[in-house]
N, C-alpha and C. Protein backbone atom coordinates (compact mmCIF):
# COMPACT_ATOMS: atom_id res chain seq x y z
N UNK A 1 -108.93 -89.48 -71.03
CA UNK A 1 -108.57 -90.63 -71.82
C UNK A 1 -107.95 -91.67 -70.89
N UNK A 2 -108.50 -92.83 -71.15
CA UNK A 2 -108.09 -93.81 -70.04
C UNK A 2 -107.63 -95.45 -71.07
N UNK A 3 -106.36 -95.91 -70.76
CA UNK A 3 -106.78 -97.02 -71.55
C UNK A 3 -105.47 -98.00 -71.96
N UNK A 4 -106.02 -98.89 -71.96
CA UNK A 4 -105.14 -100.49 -71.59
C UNK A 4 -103.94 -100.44 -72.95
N UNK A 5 -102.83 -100.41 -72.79
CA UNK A 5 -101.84 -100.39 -74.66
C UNK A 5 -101.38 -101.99 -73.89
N UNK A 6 -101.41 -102.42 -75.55
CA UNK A 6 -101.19 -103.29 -75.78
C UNK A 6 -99.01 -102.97 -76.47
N UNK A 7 -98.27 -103.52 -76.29
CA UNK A 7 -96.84 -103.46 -76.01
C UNK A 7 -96.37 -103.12 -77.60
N UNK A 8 -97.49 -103.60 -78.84
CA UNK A 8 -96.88 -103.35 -80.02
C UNK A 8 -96.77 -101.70 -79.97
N UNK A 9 -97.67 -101.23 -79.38
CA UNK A 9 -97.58 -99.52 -79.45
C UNK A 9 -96.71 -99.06 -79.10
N UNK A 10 -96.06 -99.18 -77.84
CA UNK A 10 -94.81 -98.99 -77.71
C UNK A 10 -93.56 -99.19 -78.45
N UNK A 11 -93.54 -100.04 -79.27
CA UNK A 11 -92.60 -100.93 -80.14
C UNK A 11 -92.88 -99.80 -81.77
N UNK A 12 -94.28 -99.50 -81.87
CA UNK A 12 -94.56 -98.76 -82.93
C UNK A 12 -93.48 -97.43 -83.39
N UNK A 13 -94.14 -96.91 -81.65
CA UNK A 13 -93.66 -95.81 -81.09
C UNK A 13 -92.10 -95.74 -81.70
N UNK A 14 -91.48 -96.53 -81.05
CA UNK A 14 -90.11 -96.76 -81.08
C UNK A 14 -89.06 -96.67 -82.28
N UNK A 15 -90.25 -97.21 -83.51
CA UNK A 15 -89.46 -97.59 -84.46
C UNK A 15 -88.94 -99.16 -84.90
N UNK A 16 -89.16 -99.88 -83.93
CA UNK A 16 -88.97 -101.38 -83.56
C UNK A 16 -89.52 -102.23 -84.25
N UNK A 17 -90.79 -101.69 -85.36
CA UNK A 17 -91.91 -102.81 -86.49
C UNK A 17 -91.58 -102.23 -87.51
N UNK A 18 -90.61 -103.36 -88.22
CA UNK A 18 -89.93 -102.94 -89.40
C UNK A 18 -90.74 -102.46 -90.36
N UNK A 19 -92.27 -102.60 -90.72
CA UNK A 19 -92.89 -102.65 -91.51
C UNK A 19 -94.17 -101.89 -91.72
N UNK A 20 -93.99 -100.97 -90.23
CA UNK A 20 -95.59 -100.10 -90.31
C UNK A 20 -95.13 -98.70 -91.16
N UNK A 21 -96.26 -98.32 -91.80
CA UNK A 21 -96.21 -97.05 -92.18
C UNK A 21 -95.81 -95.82 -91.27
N UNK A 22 -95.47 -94.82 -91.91
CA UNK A 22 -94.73 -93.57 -90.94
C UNK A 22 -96.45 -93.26 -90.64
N UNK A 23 -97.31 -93.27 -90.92
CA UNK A 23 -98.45 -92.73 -90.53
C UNK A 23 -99.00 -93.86 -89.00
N UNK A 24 -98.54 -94.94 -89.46
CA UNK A 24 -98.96 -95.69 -88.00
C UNK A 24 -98.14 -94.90 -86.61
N UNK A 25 -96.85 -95.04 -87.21
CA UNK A 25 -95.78 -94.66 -86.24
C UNK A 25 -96.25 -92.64 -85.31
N UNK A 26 -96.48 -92.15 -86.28
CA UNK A 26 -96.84 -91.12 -86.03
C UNK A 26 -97.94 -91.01 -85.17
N UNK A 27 -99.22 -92.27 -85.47
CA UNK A 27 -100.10 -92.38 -84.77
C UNK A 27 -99.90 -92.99 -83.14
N UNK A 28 -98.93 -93.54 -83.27
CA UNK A 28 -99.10 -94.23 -81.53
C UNK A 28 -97.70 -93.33 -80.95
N UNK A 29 -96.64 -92.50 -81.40
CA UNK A 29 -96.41 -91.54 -80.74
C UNK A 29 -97.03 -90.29 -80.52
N UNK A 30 -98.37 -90.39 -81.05
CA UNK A 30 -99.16 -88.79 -80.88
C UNK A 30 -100.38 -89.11 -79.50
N UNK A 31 -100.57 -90.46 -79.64
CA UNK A 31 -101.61 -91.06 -78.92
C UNK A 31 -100.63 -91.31 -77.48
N UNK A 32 -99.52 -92.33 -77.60
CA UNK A 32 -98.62 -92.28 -76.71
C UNK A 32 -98.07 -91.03 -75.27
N UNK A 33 -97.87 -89.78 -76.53
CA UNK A 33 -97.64 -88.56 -75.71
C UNK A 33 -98.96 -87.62 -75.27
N UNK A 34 -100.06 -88.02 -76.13
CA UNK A 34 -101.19 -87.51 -75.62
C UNK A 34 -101.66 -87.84 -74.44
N UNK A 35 -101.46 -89.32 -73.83
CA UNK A 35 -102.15 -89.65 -73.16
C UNK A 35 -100.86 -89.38 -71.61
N UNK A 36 -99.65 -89.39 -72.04
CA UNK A 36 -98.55 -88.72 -70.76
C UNK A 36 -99.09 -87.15 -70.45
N UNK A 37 -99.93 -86.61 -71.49
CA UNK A 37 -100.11 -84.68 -70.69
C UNK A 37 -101.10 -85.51 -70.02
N UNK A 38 -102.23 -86.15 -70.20
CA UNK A 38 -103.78 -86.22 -69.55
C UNK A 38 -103.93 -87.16 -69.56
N UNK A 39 -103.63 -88.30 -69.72
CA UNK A 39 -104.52 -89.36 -69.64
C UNK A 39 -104.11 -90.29 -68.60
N UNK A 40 -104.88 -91.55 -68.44
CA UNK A 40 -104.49 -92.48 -67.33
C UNK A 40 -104.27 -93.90 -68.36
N UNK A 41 -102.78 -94.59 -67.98
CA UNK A 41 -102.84 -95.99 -68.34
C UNK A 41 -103.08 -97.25 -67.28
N UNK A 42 -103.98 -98.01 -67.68
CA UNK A 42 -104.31 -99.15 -66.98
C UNK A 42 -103.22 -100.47 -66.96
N UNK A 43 -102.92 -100.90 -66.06
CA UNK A 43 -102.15 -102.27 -65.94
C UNK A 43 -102.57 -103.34 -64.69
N UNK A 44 -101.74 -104.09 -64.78
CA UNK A 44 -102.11 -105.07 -63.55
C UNK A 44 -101.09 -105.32 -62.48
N UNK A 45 -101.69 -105.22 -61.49
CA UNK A 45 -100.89 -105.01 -60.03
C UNK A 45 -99.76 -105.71 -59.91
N UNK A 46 -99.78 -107.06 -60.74
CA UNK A 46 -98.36 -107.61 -60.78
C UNK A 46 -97.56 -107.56 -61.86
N UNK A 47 -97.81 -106.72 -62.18
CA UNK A 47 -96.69 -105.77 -63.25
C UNK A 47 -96.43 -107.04 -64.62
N UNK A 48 -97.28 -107.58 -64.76
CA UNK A 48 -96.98 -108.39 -66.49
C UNK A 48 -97.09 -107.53 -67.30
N UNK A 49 -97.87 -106.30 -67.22
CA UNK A 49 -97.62 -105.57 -68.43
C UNK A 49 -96.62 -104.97 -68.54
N UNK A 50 -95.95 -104.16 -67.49
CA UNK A 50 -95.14 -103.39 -66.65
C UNK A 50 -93.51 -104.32 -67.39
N UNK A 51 -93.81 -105.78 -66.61
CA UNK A 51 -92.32 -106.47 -67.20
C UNK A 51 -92.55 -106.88 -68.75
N UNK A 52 -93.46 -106.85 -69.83
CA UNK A 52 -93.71 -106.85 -70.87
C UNK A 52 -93.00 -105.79 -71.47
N UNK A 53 -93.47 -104.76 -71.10
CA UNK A 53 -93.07 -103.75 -71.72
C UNK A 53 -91.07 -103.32 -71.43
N UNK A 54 -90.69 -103.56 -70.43
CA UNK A 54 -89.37 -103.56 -70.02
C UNK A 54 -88.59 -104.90 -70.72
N UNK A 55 -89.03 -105.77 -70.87
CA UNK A 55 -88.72 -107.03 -71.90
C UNK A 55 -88.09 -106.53 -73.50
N UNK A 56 -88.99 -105.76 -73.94
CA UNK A 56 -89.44 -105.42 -75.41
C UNK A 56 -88.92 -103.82 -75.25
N UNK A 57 -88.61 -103.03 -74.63
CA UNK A 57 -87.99 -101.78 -74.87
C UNK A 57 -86.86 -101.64 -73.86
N UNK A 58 -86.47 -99.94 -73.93
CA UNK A 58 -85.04 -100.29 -72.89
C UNK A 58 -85.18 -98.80 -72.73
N UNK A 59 -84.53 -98.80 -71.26
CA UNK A 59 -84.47 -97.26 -70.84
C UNK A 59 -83.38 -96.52 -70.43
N UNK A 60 -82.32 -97.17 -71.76
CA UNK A 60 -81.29 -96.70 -71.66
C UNK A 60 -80.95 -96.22 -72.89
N UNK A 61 -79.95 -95.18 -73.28
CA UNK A 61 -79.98 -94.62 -74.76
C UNK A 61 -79.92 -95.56 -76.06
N UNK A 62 -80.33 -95.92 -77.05
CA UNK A 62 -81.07 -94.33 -77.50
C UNK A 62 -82.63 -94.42 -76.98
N UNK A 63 -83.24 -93.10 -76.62
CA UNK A 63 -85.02 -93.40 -75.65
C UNK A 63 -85.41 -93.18 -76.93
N UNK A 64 -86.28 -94.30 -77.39
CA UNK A 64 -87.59 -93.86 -78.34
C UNK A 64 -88.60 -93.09 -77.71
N UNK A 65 -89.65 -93.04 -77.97
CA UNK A 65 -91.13 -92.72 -77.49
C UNK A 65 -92.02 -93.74 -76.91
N UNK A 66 -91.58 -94.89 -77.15
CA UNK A 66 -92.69 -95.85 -76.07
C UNK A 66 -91.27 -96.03 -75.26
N UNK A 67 -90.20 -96.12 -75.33
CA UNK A 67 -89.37 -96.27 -73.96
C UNK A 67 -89.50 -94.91 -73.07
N UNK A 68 -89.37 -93.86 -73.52
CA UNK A 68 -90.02 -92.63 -72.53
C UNK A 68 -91.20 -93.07 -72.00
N UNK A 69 -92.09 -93.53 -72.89
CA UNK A 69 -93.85 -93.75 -72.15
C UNK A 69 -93.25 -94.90 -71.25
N UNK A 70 -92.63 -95.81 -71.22
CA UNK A 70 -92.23 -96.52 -69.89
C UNK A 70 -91.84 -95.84 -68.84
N UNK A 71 -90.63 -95.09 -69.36
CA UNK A 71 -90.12 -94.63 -68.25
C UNK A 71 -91.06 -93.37 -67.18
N UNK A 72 -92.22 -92.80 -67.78
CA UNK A 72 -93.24 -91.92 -67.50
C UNK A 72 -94.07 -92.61 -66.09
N UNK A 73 -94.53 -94.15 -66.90
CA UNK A 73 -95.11 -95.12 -66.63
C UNK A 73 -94.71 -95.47 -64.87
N UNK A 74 -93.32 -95.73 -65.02
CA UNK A 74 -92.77 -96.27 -64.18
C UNK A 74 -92.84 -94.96 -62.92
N UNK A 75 -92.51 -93.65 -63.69
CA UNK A 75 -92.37 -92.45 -62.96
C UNK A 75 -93.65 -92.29 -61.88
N UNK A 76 -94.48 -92.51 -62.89
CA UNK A 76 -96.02 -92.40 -62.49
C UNK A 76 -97.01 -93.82 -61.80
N UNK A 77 -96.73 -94.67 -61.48
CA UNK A 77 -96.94 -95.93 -60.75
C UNK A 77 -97.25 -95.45 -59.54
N UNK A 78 -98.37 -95.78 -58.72
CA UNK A 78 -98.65 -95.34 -57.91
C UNK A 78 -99.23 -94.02 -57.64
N UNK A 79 -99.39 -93.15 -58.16
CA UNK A 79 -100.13 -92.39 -58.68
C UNK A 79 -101.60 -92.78 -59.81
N UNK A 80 -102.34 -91.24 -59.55
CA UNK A 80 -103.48 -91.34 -60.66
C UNK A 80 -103.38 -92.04 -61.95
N UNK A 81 -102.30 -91.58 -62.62
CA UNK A 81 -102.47 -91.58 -63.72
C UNK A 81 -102.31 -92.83 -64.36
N UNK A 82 -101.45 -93.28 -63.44
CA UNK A 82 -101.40 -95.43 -63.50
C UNK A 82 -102.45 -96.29 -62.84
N UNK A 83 -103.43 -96.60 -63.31
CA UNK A 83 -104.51 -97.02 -62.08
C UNK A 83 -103.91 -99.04 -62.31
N UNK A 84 -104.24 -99.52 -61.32
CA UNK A 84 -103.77 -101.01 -61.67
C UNK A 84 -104.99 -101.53 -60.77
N UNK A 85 -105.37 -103.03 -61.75
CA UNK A 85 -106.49 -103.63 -61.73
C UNK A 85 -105.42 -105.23 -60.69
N UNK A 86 -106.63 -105.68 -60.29
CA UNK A 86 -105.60 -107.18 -59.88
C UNK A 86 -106.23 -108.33 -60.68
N UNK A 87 -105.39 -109.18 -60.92
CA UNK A 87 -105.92 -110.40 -62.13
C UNK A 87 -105.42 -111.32 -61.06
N UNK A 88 -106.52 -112.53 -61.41
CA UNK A 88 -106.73 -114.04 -60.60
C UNK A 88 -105.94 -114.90 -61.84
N UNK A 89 -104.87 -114.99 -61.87
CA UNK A 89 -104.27 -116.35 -62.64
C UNK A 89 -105.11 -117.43 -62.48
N UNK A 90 -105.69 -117.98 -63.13
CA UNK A 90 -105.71 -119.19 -63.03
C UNK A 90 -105.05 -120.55 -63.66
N UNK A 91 -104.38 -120.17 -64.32
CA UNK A 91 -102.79 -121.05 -64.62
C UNK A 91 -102.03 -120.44 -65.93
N UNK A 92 -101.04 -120.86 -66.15
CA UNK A 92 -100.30 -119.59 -67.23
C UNK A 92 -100.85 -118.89 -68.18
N UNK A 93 -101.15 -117.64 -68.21
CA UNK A 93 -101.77 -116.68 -69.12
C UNK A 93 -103.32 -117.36 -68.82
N UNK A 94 -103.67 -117.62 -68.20
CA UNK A 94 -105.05 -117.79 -68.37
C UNK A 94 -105.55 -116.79 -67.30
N UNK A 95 -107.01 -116.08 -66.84
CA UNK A 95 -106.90 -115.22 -65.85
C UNK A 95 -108.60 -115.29 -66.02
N UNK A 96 -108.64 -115.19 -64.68
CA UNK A 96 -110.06 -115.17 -64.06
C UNK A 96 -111.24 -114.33 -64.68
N UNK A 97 -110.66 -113.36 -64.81
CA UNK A 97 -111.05 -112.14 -65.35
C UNK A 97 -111.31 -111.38 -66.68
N UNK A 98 -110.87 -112.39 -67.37
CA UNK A 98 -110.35 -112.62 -68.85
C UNK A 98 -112.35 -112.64 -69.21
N UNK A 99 -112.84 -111.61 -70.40
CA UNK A 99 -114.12 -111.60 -70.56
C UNK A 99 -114.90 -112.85 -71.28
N UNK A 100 -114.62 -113.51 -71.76
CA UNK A 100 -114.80 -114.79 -72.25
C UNK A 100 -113.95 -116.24 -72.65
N UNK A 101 -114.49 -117.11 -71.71
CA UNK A 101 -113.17 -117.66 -71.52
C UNK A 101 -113.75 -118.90 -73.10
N UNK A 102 -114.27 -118.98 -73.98
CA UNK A 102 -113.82 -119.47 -75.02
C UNK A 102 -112.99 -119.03 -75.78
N UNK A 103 -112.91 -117.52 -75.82
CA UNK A 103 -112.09 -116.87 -76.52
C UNK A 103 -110.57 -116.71 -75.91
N UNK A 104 -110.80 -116.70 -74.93
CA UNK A 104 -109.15 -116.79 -74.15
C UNK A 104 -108.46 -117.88 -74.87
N UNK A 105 -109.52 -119.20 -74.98
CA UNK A 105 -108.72 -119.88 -75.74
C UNK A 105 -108.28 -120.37 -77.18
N UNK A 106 -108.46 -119.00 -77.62
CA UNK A 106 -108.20 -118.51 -79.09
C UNK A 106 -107.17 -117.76 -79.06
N UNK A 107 -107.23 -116.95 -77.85
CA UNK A 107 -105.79 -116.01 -77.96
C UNK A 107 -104.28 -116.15 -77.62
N UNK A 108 -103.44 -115.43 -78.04
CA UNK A 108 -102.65 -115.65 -77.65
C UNK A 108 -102.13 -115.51 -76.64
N UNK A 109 -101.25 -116.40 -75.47
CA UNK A 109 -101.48 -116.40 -74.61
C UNK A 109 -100.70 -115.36 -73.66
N UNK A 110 -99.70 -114.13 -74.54
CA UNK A 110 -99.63 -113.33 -74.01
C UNK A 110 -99.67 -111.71 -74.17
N UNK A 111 -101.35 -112.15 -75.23
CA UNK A 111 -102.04 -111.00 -75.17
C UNK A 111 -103.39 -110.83 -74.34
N UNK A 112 -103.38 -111.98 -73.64
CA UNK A 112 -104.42 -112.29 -72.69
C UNK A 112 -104.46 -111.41 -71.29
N UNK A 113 -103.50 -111.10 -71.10
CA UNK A 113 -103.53 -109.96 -69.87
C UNK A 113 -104.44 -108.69 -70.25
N UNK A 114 -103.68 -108.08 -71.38
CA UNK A 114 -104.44 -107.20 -72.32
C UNK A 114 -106.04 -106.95 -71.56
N UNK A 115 -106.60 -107.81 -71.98
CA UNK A 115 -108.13 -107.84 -72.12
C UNK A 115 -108.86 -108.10 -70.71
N UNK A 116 -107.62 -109.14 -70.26
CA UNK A 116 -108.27 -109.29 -68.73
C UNK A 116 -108.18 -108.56 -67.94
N UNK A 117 -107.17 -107.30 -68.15
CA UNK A 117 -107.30 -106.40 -67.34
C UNK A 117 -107.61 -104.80 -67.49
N UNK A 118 -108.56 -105.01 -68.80
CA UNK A 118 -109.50 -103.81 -69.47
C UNK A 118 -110.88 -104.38 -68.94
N UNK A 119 -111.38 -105.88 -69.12
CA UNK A 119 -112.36 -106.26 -68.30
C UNK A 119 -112.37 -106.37 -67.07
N UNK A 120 -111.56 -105.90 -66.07
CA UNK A 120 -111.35 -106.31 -64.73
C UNK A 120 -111.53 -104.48 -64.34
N UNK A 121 -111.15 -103.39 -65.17
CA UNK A 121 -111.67 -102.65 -64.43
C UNK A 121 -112.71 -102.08 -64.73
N UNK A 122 -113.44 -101.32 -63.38
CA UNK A 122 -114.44 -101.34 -63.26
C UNK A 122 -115.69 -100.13 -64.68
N UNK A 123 -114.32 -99.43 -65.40
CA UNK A 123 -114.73 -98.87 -66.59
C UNK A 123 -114.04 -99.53 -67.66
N UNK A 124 -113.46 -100.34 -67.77
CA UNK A 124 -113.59 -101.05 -69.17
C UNK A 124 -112.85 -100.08 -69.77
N UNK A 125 -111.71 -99.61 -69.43
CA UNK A 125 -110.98 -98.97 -70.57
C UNK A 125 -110.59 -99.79 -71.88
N UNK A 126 -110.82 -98.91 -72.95
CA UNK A 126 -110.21 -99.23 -74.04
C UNK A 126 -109.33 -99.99 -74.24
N UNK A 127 -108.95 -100.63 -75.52
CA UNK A 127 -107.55 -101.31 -75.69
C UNK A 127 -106.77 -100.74 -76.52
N UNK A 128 -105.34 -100.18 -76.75
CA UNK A 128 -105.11 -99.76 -78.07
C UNK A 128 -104.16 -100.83 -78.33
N UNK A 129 -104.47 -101.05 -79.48
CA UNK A 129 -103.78 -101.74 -80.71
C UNK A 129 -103.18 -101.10 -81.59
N UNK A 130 -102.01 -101.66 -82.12
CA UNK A 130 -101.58 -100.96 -83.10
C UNK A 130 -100.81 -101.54 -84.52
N UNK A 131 -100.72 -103.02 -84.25
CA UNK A 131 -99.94 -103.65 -85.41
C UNK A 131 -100.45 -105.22 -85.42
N UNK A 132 -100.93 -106.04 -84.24
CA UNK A 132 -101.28 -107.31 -84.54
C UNK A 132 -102.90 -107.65 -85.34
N UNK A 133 -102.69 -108.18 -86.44
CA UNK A 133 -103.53 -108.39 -86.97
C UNK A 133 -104.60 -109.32 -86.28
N UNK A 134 -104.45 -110.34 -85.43
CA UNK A 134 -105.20 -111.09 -85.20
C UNK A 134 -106.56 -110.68 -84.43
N UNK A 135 -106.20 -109.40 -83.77
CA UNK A 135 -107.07 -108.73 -82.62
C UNK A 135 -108.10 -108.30 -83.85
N UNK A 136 -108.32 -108.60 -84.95
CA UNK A 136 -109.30 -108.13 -86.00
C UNK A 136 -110.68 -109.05 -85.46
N UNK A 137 -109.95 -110.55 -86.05
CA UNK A 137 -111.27 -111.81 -85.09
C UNK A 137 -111.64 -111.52 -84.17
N UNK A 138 -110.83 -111.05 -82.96
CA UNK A 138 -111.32 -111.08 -81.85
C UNK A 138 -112.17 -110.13 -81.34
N UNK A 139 -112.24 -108.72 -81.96
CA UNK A 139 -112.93 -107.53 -80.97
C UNK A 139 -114.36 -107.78 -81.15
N UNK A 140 -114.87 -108.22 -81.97
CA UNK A 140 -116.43 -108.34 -81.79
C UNK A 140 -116.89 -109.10 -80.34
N UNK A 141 -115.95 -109.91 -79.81
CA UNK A 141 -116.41 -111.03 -78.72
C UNK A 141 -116.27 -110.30 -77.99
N UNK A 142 -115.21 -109.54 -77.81
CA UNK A 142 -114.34 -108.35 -76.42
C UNK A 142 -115.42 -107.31 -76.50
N UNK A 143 -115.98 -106.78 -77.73
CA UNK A 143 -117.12 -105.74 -77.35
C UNK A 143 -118.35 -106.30 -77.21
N UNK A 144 -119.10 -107.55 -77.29
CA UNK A 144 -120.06 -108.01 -76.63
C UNK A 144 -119.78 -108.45 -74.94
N UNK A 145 -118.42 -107.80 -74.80
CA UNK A 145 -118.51 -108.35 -73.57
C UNK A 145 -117.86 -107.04 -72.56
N UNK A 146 -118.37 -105.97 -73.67
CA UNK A 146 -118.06 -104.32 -72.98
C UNK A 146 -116.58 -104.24 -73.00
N UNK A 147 -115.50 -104.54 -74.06
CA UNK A 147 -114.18 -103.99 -73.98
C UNK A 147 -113.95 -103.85 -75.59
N UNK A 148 -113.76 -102.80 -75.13
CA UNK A 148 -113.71 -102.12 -76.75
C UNK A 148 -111.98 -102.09 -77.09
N UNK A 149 -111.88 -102.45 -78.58
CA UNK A 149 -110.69 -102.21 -79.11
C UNK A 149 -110.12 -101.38 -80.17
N UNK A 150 -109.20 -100.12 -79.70
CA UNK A 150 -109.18 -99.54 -80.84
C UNK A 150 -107.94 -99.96 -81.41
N UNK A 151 -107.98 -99.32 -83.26
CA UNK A 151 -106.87 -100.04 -83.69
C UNK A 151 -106.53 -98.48 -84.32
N UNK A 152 -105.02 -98.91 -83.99
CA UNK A 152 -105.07 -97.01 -83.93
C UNK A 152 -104.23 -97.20 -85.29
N UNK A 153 -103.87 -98.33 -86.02
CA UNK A 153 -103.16 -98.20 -87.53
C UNK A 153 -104.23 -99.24 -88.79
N UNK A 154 -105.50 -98.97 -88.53
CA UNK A 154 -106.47 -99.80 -89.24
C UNK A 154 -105.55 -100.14 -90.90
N UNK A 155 -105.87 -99.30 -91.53
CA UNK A 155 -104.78 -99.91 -92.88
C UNK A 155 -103.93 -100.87 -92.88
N UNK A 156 -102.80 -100.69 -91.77
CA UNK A 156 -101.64 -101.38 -91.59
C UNK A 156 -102.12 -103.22 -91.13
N UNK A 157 -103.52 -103.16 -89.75
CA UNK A 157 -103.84 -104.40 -89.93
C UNK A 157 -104.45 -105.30 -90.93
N UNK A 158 -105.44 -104.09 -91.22
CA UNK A 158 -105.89 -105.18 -92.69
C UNK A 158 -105.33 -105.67 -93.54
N UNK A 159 -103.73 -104.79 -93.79
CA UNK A 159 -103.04 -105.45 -94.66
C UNK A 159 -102.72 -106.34 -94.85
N UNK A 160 -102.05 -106.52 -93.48
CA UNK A 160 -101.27 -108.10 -92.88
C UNK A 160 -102.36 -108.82 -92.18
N UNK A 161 -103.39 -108.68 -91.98
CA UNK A 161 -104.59 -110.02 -91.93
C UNK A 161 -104.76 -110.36 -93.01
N UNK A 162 -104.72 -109.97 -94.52
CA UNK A 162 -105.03 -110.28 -95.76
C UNK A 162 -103.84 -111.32 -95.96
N UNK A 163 -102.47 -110.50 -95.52
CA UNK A 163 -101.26 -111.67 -96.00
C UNK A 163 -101.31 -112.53 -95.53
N UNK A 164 -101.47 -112.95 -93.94
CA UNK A 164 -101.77 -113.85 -93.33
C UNK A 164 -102.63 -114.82 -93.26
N UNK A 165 -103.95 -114.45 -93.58
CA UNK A 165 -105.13 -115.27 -93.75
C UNK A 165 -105.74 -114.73 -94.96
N UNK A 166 -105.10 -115.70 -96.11
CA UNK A 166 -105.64 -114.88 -97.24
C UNK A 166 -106.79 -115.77 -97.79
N UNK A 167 -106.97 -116.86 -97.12
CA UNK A 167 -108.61 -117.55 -96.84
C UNK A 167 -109.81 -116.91 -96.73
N UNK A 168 -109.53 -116.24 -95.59
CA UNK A 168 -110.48 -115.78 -95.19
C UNK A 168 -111.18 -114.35 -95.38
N UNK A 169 -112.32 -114.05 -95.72
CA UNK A 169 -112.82 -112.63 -95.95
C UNK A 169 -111.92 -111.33 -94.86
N UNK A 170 -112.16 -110.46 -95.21
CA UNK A 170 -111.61 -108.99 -94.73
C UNK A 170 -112.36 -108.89 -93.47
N UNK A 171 -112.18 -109.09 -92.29
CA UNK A 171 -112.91 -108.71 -91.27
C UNK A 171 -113.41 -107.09 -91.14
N UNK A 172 -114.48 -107.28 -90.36
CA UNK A 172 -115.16 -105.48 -90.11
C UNK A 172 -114.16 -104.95 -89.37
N UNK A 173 -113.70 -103.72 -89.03
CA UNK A 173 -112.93 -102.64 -88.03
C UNK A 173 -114.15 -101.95 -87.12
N UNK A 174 -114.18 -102.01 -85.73
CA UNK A 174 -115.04 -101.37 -85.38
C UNK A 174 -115.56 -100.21 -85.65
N UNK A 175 -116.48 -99.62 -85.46
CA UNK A 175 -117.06 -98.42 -85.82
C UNK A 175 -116.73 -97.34 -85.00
């Protein structure tokens, strides 16, 4: 298992999203600790995800479960199990590497690492998601362009894409 988290998972993990179901929560600390026995997480060589994630959690008491997966993270840097991609800025949050750059400029601009550096390596790891609704619009463009997104609390987004954009039809969830 190899694959790019996006920072709400950690935050999931934690307890930190006042509003997800215990079944989300359950889900990105099972996925979280699954992927510390075996798996590899992807980031970028200049640590934006790295200081993202240290921004938004803390590794000092009390440790949730995405602040352990930091501190794992951090343990494990430089090693296998952290592989890191390098991203070409090309001016704030924007990045070379980024799989379609119309859509970059749809996103937000600091979930844009995210993607640019699941498309930058050379297998396209996954993305996990776990609470922002907006990544609903977007994954069809990210998987025509080979980066797949999973949403590891589907219920929980559709909910709040409905509250949010209650205009607009129910988007598909990938398959």
């Amino acid at each position: 298992m190899k694959a790019v988290i996006d920072t709400n998972v950690l935050l999931v993990a934690n307890g930190q999203h006042a509003d997800v179901t215990e079944d989300c929560v359950i889900t990105c600390v099972t996925r979280l600790q699954a992927l510390q026995r075996s798996g590899v997480v992807v980031i970028d060589d200049d640590h934006r995800i790295i200081g993202e994630y240290r921004h938004k959690t803390s590794l000092k008491s009390p440790i949730g479960v995405g602040d352990k997966f930091l501190k794992w993270m951090l343990q494990h840097t430089g090693t296998s199990r952290v592989e890191q991609v390098s991203l070409s800025e090309t001016a704030d949050n924007h990045f070379a590497e980024f799989p379609d750059p119309e859509l970059e400029l749809l996103f937000d601009p600091p979930d844009r690492k995210f993607a640019a550096v699941a498309h930058a390596h050379p297998e396209k790891p996954v993305i996990w998601q776990a609470a922002d609704s907006k990544w609903l619009d977007w994954w069809p463009a990210l998987r025509a362009k080979g980066v797949e997104v999973d949403f590891l609390c589907p219920d929980y987004v559709r909910v709040v894409y409905a509250k949010k954009f209650p205009e607009k039809p129910a988007p598909q969830m990938p398959a």
